[in-house]
Every structure is written in C-alpha cells, then in structure tokens.
PDB file of N, CA and C in Angstrom:
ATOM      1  N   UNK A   1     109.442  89.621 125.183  1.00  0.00           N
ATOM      2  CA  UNK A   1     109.059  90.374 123.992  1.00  0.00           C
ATOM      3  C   UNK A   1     109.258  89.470 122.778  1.00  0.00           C
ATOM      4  N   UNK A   2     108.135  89.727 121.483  1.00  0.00           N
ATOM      5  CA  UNK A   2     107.917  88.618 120.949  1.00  0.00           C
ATOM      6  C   UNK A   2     108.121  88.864 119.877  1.00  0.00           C
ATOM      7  N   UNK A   3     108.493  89.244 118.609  1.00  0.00           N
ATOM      8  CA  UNK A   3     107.622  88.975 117.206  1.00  0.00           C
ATOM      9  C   UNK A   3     106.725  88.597 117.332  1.00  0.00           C
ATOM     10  N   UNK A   4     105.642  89.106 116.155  1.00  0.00           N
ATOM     11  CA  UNK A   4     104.539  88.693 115.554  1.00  0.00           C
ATOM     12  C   UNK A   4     104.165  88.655 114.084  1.00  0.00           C
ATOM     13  N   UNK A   5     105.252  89.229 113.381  1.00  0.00           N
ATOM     14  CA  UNK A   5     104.518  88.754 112.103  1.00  0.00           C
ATOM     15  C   UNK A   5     105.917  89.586 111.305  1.00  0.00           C
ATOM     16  N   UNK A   6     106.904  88.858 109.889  1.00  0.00           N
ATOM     17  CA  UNK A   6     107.329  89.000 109.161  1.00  0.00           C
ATOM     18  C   UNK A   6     106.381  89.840 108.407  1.00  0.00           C
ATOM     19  N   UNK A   7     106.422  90.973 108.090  1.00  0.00           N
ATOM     20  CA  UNK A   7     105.172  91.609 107.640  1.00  0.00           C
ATOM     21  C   UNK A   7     105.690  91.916 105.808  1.00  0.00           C
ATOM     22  N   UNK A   8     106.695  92.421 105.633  1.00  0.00           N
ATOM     23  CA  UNK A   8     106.892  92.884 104.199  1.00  0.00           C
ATOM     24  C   UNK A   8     108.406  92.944 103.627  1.00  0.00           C
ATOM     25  N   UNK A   9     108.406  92.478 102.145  1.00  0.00           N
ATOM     26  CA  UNK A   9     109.800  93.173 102.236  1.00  0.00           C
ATOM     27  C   UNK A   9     109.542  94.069 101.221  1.00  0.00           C
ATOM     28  N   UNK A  10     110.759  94.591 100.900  1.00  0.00           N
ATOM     29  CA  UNK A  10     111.214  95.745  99.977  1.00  0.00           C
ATOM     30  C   UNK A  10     112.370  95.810  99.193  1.00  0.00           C
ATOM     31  N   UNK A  11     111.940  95.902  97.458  1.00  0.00           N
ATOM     32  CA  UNK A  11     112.967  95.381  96.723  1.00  0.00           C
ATOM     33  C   UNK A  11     113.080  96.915  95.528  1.00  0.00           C
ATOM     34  N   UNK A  12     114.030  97.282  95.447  1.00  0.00           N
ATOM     35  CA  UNK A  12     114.174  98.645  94.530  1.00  0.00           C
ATOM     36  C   UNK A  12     114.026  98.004  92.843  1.00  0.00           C
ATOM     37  N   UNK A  13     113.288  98.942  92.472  1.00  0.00           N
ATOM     38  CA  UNK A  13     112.779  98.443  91.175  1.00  0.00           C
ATOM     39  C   UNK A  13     112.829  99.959  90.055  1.00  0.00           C
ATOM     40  N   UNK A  14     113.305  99.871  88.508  1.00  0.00           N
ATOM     41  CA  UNK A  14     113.584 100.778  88.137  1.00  0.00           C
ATOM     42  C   UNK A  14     112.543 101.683  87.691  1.00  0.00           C
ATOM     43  N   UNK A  15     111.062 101.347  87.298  1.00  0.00           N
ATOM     44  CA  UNK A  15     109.932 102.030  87.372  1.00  0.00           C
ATOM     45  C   UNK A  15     108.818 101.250  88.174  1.00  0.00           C
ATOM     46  N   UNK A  16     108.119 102.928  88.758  1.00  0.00           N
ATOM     47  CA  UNK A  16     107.366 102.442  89.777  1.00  0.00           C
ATOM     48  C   UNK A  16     106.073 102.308  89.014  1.00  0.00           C
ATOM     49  N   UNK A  17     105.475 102.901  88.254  1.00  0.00           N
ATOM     50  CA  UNK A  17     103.982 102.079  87.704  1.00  0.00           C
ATOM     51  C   UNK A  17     104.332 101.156  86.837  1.00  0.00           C
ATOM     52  N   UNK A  18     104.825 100.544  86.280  1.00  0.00           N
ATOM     53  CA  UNK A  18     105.099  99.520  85.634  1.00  0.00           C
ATOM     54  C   UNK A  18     105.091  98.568  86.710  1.00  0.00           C
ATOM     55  N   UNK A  19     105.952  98.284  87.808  1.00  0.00           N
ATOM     56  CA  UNK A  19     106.071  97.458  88.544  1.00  0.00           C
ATOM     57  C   UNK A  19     104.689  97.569  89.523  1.00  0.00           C
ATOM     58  N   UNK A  20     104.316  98.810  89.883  1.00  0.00           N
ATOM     59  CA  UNK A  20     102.761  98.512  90.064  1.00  0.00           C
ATOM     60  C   UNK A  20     101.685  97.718  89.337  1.00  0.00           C
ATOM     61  N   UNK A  21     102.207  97.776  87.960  1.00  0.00           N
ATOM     62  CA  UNK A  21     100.886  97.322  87.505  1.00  0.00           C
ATOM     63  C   UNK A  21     101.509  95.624  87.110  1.00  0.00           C
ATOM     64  N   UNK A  22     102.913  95.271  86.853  1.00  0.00           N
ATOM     65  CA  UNK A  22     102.944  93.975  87.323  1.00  0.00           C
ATOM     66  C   UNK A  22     102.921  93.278  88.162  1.00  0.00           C
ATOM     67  N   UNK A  23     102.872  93.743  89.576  1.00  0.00           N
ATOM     68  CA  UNK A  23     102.374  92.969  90.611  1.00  0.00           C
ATOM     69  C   UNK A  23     101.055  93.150  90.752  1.00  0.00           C
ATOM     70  N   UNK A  24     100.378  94.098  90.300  1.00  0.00           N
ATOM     71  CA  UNK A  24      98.639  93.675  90.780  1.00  0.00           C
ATOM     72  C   UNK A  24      98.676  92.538  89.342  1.00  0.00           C
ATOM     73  N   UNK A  25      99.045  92.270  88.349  1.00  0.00           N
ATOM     74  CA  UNK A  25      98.617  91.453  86.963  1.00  0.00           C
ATOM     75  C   UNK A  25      99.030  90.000  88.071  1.00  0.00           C
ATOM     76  N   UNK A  26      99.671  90.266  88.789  1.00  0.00           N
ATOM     77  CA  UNK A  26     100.062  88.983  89.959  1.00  0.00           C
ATOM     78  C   UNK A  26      98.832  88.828  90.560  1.00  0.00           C
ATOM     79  N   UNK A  27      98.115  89.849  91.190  1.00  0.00           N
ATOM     80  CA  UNK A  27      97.310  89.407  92.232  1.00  0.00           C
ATOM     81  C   UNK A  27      97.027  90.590  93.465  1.00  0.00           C
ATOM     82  N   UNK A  28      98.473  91.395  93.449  1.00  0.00           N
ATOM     83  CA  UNK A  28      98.476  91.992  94.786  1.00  0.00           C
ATOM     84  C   UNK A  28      97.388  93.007  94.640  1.00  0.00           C
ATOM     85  N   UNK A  29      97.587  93.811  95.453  1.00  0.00           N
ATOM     86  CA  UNK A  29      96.336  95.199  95.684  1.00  0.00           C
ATOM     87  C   UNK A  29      97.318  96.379  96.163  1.00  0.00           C
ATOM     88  N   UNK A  30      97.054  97.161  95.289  1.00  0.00           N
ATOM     89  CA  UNK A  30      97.764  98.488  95.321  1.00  0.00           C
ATOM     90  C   UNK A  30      96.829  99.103  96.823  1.00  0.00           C
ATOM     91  N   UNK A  31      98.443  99.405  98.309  1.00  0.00           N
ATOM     92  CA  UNK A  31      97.335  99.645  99.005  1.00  0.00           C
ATOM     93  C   UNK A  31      98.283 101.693  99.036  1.00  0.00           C
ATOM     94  N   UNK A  32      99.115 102.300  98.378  1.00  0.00           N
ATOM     95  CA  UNK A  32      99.887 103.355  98.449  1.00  0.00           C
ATOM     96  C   UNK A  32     100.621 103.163  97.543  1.00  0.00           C
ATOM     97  N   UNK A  33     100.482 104.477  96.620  1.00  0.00           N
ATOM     98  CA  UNK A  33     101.722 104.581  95.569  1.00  0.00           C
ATOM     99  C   UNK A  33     102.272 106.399  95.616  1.00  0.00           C
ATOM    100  N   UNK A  34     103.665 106.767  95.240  1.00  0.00           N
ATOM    101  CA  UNK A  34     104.229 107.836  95.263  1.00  0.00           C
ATOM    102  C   UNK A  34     104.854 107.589  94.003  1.00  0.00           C
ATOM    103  N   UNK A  35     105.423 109.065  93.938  1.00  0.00           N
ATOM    104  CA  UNK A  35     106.486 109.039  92.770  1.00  0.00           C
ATOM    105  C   UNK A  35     107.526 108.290  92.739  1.00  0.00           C
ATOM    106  N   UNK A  36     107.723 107.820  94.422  1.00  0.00           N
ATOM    107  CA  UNK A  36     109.268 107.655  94.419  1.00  0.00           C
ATOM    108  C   UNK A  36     108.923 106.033  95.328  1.00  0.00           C
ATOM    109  N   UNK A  37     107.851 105.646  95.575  1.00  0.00           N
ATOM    110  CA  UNK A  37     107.698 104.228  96.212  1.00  0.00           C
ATOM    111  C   UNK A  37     106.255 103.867  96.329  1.00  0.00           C
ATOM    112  N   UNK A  38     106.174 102.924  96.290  1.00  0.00           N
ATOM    113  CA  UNK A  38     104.222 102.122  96.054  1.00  0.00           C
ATOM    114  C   UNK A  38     104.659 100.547  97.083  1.00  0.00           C
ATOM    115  N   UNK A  39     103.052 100.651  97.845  1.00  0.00           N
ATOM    116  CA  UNK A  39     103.543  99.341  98.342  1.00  0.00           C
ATOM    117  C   UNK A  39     102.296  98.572  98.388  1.00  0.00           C
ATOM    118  N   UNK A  40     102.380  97.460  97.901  1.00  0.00           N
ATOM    119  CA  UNK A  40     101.047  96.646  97.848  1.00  0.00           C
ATOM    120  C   UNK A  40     100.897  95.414  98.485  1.00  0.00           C
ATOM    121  N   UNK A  41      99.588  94.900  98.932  1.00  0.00           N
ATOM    122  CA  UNK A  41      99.495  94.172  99.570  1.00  0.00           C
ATOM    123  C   UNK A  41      99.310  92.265  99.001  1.00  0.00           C
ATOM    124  N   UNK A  42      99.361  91.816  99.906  1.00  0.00           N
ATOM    125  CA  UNK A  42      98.810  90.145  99.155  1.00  0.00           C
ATOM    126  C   UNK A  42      98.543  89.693 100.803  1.00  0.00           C
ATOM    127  N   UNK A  43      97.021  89.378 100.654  1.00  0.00           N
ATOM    128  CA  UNK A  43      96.606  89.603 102.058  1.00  0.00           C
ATOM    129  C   UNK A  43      96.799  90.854 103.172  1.00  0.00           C
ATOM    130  N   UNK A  44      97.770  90.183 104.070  1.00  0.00           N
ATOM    131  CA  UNK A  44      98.576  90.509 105.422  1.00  0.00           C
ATOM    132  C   UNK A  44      99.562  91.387 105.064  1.00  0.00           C
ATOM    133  N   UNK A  45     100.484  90.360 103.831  1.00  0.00           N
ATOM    134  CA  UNK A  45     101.734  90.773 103.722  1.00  0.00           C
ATOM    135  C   UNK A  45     101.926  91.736 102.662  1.00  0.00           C
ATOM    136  N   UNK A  46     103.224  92.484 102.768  1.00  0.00           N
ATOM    137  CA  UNK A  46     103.112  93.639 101.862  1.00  0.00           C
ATOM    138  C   UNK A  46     104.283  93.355 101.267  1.00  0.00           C
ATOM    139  N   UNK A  47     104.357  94.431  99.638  1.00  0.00           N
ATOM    140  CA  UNK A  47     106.074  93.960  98.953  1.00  0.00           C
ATOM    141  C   UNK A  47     105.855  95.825  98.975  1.00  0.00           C
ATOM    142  N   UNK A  48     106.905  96.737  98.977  1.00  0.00           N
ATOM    143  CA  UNK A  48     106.969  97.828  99.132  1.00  0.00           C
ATOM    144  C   UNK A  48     108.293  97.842  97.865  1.00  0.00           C
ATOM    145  N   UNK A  49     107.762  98.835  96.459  1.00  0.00           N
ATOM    146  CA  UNK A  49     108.467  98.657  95.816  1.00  0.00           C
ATOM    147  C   UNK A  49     109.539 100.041  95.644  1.00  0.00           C
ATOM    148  N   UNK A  50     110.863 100.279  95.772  1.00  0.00           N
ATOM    149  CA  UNK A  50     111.352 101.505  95.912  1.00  0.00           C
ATOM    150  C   UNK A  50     112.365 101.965  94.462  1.00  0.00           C
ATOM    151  N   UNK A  51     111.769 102.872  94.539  1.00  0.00           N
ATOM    152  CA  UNK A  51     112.549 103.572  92.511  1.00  0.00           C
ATOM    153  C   UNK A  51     113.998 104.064  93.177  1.00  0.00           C
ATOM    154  N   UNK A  52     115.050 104.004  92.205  1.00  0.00           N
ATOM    155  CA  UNK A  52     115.897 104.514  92.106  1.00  0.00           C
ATOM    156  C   UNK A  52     116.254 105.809  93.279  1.00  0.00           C
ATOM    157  N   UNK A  53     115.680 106.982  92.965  1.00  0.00           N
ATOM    158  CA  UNK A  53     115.009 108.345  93.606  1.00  0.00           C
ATOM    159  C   UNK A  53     115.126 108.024  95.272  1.00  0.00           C
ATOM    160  N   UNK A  54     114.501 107.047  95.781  1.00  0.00           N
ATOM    161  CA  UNK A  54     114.064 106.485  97.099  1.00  0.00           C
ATOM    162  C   UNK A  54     115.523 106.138  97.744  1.00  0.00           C
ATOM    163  N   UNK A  55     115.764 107.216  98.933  1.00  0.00           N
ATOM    164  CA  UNK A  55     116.969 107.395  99.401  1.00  0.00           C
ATOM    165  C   UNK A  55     116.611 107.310 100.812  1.00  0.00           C
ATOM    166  N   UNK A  56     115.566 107.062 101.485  1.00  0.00           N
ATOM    167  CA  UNK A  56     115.351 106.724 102.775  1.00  0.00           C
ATOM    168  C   UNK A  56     115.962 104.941 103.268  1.00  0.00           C
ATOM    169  N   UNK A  57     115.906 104.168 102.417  1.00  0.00           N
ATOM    170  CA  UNK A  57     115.443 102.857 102.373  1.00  0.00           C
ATOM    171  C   UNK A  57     116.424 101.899 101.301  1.00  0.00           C
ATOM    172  N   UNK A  58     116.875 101.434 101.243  1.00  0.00           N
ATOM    173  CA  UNK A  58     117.184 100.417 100.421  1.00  0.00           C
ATOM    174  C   UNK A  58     116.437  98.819 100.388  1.00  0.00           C
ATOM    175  N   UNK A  59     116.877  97.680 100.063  1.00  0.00           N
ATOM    176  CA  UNK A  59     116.082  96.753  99.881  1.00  0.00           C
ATOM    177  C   UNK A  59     116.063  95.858 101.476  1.00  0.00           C
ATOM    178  N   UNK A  60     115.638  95.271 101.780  1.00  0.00           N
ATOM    179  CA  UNK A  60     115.357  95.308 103.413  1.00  0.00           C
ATOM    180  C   UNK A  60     113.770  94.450 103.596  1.00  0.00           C
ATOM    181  N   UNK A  61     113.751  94.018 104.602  1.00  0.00           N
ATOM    182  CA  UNK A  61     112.843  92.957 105.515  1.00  0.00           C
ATOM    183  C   UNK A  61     112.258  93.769 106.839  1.00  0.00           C
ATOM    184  N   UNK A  62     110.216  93.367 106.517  1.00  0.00           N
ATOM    185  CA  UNK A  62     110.211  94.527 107.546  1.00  0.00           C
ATOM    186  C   UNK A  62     109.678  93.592 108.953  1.00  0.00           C
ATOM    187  N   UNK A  63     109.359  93.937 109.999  1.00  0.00           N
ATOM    188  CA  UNK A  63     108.303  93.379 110.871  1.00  0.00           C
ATOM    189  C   UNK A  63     107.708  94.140 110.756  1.00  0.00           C
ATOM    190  N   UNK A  64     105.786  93.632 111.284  1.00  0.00           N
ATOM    191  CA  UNK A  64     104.785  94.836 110.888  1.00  0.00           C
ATOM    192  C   UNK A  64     104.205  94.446 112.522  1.00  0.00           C
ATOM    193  N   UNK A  65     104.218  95.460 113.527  1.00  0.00           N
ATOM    194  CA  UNK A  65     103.430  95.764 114.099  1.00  0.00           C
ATOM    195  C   UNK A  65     101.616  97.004 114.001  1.00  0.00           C
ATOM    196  N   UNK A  66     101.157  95.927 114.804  1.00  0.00           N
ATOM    197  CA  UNK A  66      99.426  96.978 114.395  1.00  0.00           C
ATOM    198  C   UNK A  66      99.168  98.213 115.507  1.00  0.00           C
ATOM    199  N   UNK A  67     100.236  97.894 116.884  1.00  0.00           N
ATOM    200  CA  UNK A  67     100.133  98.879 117.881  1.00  0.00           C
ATOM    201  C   UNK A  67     100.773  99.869 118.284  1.00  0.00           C
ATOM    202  N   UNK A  68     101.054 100.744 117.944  1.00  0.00           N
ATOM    203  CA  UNK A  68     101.895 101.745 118.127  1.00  0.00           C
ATOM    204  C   UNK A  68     103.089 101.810 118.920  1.00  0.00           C
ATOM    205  N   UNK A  69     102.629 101.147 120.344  1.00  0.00           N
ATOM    206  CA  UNK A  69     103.446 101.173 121.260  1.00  0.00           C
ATOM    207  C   UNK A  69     104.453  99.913 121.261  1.00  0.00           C
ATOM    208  N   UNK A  70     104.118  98.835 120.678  1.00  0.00           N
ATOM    209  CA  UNK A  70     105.277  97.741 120.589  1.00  0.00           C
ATOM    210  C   UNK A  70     106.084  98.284 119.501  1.00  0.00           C
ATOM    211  N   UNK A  71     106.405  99.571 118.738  1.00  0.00           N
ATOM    212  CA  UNK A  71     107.260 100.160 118.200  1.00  0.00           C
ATOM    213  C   UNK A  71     108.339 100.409 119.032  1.00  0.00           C
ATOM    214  N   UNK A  72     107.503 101.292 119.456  1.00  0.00           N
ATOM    215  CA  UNK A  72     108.598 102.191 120.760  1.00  0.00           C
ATOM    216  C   UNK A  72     108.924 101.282 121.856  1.00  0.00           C
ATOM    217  N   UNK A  73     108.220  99.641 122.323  1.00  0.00           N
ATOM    218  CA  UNK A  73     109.113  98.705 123.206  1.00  0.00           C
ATOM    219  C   UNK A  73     110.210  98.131 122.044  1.00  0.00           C
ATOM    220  N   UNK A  74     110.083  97.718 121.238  1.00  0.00           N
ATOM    221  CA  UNK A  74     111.102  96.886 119.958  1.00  0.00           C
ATOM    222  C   UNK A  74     112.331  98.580 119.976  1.00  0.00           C
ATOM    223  N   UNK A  75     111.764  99.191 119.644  1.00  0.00           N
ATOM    224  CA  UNK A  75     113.085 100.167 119.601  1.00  0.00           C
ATOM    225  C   UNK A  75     114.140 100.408 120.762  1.00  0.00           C
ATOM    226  N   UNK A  76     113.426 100.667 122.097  1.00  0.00           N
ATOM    227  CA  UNK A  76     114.228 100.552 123.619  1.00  0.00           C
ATOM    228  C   UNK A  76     114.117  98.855 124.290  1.00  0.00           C
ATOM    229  N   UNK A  77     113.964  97.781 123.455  1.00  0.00           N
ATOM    230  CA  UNK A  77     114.702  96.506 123.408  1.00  0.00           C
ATOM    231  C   UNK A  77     116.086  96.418 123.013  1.00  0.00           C
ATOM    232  N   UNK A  78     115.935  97.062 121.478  1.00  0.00           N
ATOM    233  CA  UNK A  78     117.427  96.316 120.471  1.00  0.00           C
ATOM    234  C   UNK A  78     118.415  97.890 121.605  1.00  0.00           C
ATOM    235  N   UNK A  79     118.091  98.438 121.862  1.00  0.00           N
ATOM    236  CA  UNK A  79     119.020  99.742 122.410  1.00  0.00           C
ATOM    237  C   UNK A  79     119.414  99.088 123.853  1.00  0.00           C
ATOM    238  N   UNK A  80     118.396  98.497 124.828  1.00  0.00           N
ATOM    239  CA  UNK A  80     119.199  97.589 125.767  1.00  0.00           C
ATOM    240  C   UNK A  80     120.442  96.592 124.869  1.00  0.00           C
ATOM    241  N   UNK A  81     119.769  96.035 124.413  1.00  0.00           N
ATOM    242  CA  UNK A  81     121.102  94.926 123.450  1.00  0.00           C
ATOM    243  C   UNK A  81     122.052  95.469 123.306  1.00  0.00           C
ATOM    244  N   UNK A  82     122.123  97.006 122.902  1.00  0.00           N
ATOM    245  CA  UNK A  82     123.162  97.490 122.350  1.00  0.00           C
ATOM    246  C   UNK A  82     122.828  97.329 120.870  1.00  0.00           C
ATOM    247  N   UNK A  83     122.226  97.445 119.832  1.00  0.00           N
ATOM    248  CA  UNK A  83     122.151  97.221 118.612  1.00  0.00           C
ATOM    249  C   UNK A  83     121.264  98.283 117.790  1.00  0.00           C
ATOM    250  N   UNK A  84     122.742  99.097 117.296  1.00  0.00           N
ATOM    251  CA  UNK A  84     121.950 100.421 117.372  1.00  0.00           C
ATOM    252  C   UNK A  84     121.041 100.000 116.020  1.00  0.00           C
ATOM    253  N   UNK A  85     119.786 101.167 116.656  1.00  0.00           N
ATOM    254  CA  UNK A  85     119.008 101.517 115.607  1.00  0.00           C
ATOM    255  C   UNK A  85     118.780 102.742 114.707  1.00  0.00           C
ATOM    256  N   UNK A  86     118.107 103.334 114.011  1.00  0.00           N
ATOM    257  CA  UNK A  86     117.428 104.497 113.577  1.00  0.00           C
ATOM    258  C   UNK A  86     116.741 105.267 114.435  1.00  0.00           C
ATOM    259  N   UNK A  87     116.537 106.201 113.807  1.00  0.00           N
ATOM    260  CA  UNK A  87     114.894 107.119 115.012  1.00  0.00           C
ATOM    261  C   UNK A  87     114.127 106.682 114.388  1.00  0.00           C
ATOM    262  N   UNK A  88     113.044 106.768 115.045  1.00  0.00           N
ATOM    263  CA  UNK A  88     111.494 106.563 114.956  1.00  0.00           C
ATOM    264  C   UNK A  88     110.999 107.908 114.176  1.00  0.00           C
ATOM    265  N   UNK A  89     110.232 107.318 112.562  1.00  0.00           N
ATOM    266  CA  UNK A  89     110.269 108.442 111.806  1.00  0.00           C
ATOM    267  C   UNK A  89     108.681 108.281 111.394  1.00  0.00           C
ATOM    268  N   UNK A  90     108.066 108.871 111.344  1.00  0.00           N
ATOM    269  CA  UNK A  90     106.700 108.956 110.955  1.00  0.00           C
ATOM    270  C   UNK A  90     106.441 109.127 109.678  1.00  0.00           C
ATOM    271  N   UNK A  91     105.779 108.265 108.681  1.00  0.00           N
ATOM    272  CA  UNK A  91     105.537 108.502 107.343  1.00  0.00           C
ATOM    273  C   UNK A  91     104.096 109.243 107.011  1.00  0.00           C
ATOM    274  N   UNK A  92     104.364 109.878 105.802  1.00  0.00           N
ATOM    275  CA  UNK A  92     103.647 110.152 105.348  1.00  0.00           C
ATOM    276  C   UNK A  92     101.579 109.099 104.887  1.00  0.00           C
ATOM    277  N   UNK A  93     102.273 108.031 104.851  1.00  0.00           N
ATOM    278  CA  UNK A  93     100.956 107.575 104.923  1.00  0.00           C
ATOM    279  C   UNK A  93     100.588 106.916 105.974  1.00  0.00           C
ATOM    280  N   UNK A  94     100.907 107.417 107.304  1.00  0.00           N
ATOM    281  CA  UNK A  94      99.689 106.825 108.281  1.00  0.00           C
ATOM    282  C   UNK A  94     101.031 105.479 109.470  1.00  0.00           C
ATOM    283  N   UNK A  95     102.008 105.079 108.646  1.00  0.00           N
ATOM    284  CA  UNK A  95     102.918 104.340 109.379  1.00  0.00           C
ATOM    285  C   UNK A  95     103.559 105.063 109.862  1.00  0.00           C
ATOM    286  N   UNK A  96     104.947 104.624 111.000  1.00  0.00           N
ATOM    287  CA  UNK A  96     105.787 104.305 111.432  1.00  0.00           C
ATOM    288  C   UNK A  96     106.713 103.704 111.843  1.00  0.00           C
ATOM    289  N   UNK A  97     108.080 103.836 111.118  1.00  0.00           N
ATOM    290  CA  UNK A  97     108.822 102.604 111.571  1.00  0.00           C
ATOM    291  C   UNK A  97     110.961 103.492 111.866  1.00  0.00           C
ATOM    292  N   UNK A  98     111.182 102.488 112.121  1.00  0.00           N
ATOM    293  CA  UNK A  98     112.883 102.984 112.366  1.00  0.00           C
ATOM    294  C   UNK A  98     113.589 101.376 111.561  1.00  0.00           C
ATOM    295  N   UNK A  99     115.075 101.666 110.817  1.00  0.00           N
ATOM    296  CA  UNK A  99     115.959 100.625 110.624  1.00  0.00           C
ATOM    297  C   UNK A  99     116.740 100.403 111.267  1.00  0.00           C
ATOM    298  N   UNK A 100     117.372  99.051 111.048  1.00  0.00           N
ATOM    299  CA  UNK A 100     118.479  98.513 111.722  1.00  0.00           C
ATOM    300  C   UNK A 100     119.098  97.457 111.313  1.00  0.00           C
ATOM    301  N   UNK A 101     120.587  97.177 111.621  1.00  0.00           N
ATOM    302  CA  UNK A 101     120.911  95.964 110.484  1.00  0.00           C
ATOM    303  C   UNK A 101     121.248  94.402 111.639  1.00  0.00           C
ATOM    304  N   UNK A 102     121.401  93.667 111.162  1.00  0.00           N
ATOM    305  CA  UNK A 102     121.564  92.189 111.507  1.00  0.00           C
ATOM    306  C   UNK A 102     123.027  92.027 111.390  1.00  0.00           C
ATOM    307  N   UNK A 103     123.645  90.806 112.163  1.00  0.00           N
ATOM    308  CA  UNK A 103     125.013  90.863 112.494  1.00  0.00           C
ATOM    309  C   UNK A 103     125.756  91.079 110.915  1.00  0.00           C
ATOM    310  N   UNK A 104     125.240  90.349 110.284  1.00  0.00           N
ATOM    311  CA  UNK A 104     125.676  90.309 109.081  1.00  0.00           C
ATOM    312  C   UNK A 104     125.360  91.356 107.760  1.00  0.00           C
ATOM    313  N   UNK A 105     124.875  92.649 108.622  1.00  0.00           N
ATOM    314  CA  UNK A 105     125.238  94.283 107.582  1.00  0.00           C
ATOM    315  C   UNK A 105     123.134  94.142 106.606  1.00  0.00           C
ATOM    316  N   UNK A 106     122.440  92.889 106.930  1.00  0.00           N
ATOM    317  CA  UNK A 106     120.612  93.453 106.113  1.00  0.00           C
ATOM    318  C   UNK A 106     120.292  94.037 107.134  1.00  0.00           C
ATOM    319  N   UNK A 107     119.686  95.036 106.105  1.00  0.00           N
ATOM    320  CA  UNK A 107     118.811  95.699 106.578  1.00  0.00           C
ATOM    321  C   UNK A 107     117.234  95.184 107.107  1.00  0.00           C
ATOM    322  N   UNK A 108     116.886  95.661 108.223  1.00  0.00           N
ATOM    323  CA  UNK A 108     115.797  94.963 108.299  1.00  0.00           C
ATOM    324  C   UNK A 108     114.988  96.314 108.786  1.00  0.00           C
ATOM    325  N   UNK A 109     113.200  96.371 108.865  1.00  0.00           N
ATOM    326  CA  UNK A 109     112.852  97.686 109.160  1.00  0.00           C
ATOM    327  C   UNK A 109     111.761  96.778 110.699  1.00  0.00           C
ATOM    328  N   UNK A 110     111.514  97.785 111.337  1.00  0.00           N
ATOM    329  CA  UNK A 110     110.211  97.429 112.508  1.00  0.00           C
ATOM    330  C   UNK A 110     109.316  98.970 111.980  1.00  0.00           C
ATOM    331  N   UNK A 111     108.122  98.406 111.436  1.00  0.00           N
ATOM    332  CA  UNK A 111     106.665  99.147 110.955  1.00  0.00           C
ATOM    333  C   UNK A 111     105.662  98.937 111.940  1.00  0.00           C
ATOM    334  N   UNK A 112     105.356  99.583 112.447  1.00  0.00           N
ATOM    335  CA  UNK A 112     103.755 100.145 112.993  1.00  0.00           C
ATOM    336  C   UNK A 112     102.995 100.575 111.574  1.00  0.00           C
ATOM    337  N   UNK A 113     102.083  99.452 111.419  1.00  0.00           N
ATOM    338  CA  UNK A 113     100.929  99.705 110.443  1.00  0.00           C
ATOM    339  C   UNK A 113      99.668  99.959 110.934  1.00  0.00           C
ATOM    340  N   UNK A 114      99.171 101.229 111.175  1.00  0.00           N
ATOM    341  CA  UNK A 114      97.502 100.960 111.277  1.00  0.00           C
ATOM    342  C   UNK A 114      96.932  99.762 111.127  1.00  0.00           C
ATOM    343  N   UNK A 115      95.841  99.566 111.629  1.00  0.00           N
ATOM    344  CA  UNK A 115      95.032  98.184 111.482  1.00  0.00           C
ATOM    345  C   UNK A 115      93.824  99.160 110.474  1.00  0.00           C
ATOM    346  N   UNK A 116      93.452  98.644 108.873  1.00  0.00           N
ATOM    347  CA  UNK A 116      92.705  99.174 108.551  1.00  0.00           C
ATOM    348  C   UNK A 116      91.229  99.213 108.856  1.00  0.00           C
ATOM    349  N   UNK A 117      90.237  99.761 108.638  1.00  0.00           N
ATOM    350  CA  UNK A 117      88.936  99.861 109.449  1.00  0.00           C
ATOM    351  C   UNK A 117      87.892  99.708 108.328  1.00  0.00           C
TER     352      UNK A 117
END
C-alpha cells in the first residue's frame, strides 16, 4: 500500500473571504467556500482555509485520494499498525476523509476527493 499524492494542507486563518480573496489575487481557484471554511485549489493541490469557528479540524497535512475505497484500505492499514485514527466522516461537499496524528502529536488528514468531471 502506497501513497499517491500529498494533496493539501490546512492553515486557520482569522477571516474567511478576505483570505479567499487573497489567495485567488495569488492565483488559486476558489473550488468551496462556507461560513466557517473555503478551500481552493492551485492545480492538483489544495490549501483549505479554516476560521476561528472551525472546530472539526485544526491546521494539518492532507493525503488526497480520488477512489473511495483506498480510504477505507488507508484507514484498516494505520488500525493494523495500531495507530489510532478518526472515523470516516462524510462531508458536506462531496469528500471524505478521517484524522490522525504522527509520532510526533501533527495532525495529518487522508481525503477521498471526487475526481471532477
């Protein structure tokens, strides 16, 4: 079982359209925004920006899977290891992912992203 792609990180920021609209003045592409988190793209990779409010998540490193099911193998991998994880939580826009931390206490997330069409 492999990685495939460092997909996004996520950094808490104190307003969310402001910081929307300075990262697209960057370049990125607004691909989801909420009251309480927006996450935009640059290419592939995504920066997922989280307000204050945003109590699911703190600041954190994601992997992005496109297939549903290498979710659910990456989740009953790190659980053979012994390294506990989160549940598998379904978002509101179309993803899925669960957290978990690294020996050293980051957070890191595993995302199932749709492949867009």
């Amino acid at each position: 079982m492999q990685l495939k792609r460092l997909g996004h990180i996520a950094i808490c920021v104190r307003d969310i359209p402001k910081a929307v609209e300075f990262y697209q003045s960057l370049g990125m592409e607004l691909a989801w925004q909420d009251t309480d988190w927006a996450y935009l793209k640059a290419g592939a990779d995504g920066l997922a920006l989280l307000s204050p409010e945003y109590k699911q998540a703190a600041n954190h490193f994601g992997f992005v899977f496109s297939d549903r099911s290498e979710l659910d193998l990456h989740h009953a991998h790190l659980d053979k290891l012994g390294v506990a994880a989160g549940k598998i939580h379904d978002h509101r826009d179309g993803t899925a992912s669960f957290y978990s931390k690294d020996l050293d206490g980051n957070t890191f997330e595993y995302l199932y992203e749709p492949q867009s069409k």
